[in-house]
Protein backbone atom coordinates (compact mmCIF):
# COMPACT_ATOMS: atom_id res chain seq x y z
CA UNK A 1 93.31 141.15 61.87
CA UNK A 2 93.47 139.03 58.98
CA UNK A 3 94.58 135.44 59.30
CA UNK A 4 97.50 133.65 57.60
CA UNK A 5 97.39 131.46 54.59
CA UNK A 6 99.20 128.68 57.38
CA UNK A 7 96.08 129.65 59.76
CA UNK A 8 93.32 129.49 57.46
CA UNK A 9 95.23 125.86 56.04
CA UNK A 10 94.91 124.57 59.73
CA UNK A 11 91.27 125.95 60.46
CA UNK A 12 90.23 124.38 56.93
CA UNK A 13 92.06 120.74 57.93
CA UNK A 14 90.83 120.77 61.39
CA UNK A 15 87.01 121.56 60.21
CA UNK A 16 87.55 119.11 57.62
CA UNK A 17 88.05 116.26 60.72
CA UNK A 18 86.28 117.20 62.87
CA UNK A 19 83.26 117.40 60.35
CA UNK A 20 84.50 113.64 59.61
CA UNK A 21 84.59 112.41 62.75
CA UNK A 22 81.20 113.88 63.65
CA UNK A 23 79.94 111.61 60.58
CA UNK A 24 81.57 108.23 62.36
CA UNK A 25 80.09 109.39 65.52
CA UNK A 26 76.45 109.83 63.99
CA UNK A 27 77.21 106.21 61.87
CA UNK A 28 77.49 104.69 64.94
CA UNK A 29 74.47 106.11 66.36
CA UNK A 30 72.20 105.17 63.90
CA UNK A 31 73.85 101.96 64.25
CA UNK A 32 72.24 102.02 67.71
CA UNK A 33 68.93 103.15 67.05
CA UNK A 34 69.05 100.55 64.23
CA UNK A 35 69.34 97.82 67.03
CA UNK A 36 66.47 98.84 68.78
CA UNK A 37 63.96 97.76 65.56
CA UNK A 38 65.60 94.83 64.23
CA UNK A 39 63.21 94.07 61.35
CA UNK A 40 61.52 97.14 61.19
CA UNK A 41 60.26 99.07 57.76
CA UNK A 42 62.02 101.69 59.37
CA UNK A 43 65.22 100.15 59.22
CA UNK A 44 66.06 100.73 55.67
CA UNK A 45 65.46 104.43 56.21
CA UNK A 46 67.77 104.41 58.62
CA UNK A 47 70.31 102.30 56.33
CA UNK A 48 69.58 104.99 53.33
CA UNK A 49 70.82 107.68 56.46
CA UNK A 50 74.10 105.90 56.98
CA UNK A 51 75.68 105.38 53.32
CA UNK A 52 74.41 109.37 53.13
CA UNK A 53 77.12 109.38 55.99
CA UNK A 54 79.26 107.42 54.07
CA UNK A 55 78.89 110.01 51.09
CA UNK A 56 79.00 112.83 53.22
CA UNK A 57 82.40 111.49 54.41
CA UNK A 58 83.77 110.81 50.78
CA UNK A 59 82.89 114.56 49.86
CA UNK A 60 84.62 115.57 52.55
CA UNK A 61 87.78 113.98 51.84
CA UNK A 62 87.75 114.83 48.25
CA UNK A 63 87.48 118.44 49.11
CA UNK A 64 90.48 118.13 51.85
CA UNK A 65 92.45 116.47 48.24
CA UNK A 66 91.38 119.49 46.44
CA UNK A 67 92.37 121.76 48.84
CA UNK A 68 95.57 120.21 49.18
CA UNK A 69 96.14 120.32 45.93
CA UNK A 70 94.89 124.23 44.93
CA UNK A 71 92.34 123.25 42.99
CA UNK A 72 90.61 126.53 43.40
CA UNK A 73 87.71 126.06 41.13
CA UNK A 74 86.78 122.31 42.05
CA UNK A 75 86.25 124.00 45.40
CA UNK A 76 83.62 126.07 44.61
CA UNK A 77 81.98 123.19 43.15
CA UNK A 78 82.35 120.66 46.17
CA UNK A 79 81.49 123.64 48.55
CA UNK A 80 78.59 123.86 46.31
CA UNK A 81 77.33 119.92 46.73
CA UNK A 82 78.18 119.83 50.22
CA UNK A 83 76.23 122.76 51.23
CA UNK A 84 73.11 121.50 49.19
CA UNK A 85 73.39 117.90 50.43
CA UNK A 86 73.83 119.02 53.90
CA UNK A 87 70.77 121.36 53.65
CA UNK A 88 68.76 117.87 52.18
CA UNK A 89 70.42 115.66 54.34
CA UNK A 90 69.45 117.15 57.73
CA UNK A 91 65.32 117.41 55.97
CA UNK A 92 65.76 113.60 55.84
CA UNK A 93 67.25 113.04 58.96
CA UNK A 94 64.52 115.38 60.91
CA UNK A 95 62.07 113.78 59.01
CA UNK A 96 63.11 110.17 59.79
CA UNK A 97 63.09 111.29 63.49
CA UNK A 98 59.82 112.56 63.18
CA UNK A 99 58.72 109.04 61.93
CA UNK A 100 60.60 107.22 63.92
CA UNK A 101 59.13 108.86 67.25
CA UNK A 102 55.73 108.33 65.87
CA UNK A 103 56.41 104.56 65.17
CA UNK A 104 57.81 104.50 68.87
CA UNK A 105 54.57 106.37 70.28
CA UNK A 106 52.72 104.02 68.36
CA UNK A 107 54.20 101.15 69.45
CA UNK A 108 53.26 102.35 73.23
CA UNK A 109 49.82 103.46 72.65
């Protein structure tokens, strides 16, 4: 069964907020995890992570106007750069964690 062009309109607009809101919900995490190393070198990594957010958040909502608006081919190209940045953003991310959980079991040791 193939879906509707009303169907795949809602999927697309729900995906698009919910991907959004995930964003805010991660912002406010490393918000958190900021808190807990006031001072720290590791804190501008951490500050680079959230205006990635930030971006991550504007692509979004350019690709919602785009899609709003039919522009077909700027699609491709914003599907493009989001699936790329997402693919570097989570390295960073996982990579910060990695030295962030060493800093931590250094800190203990």
């Amino acid at each position: 069964m193939l879906l509707q062009a009303q169907e795949l309109t809602y999927i697309y607009e729900i995906g698009t907020i919910i991907g959004i809101a995930l964003f805010i919900i991660c912002f406010i995490l490393i918000e958190k995890i900021i808190k807990l190393f006031p001072g720290g070198k590791i804190v501008k990594k951490w500050r680079i992570m959230q205006l990635l957010l930030i971006l991550f958040s504007v692509i979004y909502i350019v690709d919602w106007i785009f899609w709003i608006y039919d522009f077909h081919n700027a699609l491709f190209v914003v599907g493009g750069i989001i699936r790329i940045s997402t693919g570097i953003l989570i390295a960073l991310i996982i990579r910060l964690f990695y030295k962030t959980y060493k800093l931590i079991l250094h800190d203990t040791t």
